[in-house]
N, C-alpha and C. Protein backbone atom coordinates (compact mmCIF):
# COMPACT_ATOMS: atom_id res chain seq x y z
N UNK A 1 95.43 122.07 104.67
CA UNK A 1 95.41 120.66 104.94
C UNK A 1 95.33 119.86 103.64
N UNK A 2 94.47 120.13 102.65
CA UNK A 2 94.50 120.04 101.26
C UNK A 2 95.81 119.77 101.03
N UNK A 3 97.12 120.57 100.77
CA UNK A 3 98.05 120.02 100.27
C UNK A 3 98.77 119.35 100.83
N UNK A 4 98.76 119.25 102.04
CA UNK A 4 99.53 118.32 102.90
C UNK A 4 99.29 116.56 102.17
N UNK A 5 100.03 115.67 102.67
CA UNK A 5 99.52 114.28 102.66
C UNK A 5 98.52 114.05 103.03
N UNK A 6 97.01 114.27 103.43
CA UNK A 6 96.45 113.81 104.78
C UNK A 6 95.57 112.03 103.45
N UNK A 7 95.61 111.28 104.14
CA UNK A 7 95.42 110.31 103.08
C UNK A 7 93.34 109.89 103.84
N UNK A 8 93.08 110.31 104.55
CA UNK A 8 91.77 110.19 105.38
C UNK A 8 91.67 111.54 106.13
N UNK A 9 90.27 112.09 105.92
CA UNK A 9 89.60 113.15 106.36
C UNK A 9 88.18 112.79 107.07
N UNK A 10 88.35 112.86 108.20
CA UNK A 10 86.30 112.92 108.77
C UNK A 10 86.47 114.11 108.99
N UNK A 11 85.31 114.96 108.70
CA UNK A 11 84.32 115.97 108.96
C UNK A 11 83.36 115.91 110.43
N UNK A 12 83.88 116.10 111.32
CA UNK A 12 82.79 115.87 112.44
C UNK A 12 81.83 117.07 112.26
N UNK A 13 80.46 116.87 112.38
CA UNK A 13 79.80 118.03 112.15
C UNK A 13 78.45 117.93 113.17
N UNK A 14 79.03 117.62 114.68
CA UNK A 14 78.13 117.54 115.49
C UNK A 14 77.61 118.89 116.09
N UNK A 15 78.31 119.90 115.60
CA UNK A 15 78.23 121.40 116.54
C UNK A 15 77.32 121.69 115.23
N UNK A 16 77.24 121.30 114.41
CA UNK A 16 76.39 121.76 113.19
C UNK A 16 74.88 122.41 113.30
N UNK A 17 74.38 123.13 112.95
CA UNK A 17 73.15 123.10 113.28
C UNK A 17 72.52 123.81 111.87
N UNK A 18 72.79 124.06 110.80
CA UNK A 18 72.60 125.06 109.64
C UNK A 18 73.48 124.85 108.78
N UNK A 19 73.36 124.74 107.33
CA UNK A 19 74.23 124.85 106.29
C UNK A 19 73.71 125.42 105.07
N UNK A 20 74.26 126.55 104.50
CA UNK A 20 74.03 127.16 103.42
C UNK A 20 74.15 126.40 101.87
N UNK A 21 74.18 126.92 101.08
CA UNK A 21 74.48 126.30 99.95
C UNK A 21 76.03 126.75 100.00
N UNK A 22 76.89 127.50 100.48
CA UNK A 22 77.89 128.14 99.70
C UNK A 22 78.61 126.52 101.04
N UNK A 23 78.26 126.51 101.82
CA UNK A 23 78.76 125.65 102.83
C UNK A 23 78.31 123.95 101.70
N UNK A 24 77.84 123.80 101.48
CA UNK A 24 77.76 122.35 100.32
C UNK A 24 78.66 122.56 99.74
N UNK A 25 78.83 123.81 98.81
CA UNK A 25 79.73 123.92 97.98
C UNK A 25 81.11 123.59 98.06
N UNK A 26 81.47 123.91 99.84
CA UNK A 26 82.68 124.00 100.38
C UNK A 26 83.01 122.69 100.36
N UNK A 27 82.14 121.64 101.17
CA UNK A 27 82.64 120.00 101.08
C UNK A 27 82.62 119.52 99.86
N UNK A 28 81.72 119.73 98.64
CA UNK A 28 81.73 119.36 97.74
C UNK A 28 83.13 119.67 97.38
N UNK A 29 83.57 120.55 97.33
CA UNK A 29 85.23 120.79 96.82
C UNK A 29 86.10 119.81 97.09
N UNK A 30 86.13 119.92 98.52
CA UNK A 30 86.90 118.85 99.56
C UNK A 30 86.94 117.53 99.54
N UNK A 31 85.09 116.85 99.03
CA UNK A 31 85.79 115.92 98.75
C UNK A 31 85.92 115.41 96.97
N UNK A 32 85.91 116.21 96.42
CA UNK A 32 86.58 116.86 94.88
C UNK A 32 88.07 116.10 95.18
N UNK A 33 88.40 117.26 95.76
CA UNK A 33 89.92 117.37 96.07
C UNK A 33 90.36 115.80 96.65
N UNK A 34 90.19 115.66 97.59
CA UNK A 34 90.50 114.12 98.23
C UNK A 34 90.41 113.07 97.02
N UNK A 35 89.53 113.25 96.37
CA UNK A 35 88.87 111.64 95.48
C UNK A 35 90.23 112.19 94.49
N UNK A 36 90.58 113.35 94.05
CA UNK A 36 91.54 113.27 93.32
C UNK A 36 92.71 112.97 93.46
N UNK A 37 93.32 113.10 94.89
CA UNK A 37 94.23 112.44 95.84
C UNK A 37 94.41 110.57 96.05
N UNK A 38 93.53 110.53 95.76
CA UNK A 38 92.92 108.96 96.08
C UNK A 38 93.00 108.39 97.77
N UNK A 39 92.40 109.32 98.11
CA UNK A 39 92.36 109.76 99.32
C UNK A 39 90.67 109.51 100.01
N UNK A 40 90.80 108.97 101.65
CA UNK A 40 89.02 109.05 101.93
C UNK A 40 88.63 109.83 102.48
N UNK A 41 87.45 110.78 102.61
CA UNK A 41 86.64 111.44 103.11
C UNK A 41 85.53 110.95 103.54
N UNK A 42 85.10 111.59 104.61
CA UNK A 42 83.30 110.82 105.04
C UNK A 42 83.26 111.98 106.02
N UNK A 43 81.84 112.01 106.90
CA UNK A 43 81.61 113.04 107.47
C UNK A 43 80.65 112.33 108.50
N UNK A 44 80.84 112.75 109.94
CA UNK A 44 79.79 112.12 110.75
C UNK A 44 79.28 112.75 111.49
N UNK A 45 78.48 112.27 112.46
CA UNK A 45 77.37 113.01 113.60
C UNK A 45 76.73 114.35 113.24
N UNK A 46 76.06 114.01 111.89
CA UNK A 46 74.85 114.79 111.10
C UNK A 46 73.79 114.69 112.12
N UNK A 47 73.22 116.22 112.34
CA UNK A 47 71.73 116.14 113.00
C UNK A 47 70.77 115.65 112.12
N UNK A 48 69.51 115.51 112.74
CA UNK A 48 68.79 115.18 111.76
C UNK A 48 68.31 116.29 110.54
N UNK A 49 68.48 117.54 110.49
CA UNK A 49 68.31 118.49 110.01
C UNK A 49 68.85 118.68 108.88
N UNK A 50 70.50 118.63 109.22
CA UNK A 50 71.71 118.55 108.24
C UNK A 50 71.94 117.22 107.50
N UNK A 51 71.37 116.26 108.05
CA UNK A 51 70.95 114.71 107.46
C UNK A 51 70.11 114.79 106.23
N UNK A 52 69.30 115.80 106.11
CA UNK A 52 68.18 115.95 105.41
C UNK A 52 68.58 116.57 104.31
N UNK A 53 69.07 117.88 104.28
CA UNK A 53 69.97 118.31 103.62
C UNK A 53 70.67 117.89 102.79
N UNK A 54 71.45 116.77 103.43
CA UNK A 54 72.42 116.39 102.37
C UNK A 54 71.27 114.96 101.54
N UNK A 55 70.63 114.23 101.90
CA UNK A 55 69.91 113.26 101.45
C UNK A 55 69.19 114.47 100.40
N UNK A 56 68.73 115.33 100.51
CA UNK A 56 67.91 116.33 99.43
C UNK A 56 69.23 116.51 98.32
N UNK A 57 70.00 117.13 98.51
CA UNK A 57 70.96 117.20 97.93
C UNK A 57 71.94 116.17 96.89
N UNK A 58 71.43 114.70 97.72
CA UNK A 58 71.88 113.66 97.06
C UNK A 58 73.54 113.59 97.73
N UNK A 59 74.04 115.10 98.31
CA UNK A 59 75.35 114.51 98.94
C UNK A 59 75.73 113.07 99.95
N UNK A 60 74.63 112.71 100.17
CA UNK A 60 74.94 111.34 100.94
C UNK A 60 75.24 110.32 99.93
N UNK A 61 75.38 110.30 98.64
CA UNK A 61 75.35 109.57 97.70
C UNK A 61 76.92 109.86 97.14
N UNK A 62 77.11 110.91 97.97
CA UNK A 62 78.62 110.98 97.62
C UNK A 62 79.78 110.83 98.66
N UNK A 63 78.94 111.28 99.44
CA UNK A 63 79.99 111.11 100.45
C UNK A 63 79.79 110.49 102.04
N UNK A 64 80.15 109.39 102.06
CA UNK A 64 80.07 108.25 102.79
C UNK A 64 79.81 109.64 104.68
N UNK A 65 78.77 109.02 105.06
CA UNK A 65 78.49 109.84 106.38
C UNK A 65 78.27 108.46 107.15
N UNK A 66 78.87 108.91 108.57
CA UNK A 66 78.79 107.74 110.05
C UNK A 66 77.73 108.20 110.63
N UNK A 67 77.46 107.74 111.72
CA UNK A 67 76.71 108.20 112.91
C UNK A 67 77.76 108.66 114.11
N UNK A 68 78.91 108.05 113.69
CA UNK A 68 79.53 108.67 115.09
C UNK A 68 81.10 108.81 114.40
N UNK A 69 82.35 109.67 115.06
CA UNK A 69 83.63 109.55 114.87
C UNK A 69 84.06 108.27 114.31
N UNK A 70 83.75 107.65 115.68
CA UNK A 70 84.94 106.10 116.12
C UNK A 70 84.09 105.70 114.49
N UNK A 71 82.88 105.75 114.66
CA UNK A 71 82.69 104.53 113.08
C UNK A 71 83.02 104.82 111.78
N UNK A 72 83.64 106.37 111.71
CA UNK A 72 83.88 106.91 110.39
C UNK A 72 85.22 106.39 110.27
N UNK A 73 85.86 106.94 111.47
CA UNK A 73 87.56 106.17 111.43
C UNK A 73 87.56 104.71 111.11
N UNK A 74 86.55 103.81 111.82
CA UNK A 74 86.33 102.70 111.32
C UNK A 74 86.45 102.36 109.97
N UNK A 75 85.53 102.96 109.53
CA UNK A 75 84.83 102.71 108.21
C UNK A 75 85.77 103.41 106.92
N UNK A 76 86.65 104.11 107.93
CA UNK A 76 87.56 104.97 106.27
C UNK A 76 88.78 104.06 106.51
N UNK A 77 89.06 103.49 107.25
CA UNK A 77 90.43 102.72 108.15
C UNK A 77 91.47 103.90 108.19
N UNK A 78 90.99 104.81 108.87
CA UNK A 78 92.16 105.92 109.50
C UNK A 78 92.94 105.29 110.62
């Protein structure tokens, strides 16, 4: 999907329940890759668990997260 055009990416990550470090690593790439595209990424319907996570991590500081789909599409204008 990476090389394709895709010019907006959400991450729904409501089935989520656990994330490793090698799994950070993975979005961190992704949205690597996108920002170099000039392209948007965001990610929504974080539990509170995986919310935490990324706020520890500081990834919320990178990468724009919704509370729901519809508001990420909103918010990226997909």
């Amino acid at each position: 999907m990476l090389k394709d055009n895709v010019n907006t990416f959400v991450l729904n990550m409501e089935n989520l329940s656990y994330i490793s470090s090698a799994g950070l690593r993975v979005i961190l790439l992704v949205a690597k890759q996108m920002q170099g595209k000039s392209a948007k990424f965001g990610m929504c319907s974080l539990s509170d668990s995986i919310s935490e996570v990324f706020q520890i991590s500081g990834f919320d500081k990178i990468i724009p997260t919704h509370a729901t789909q519809a508001e990420a599409i909103s918010s990226l204008g997909a």
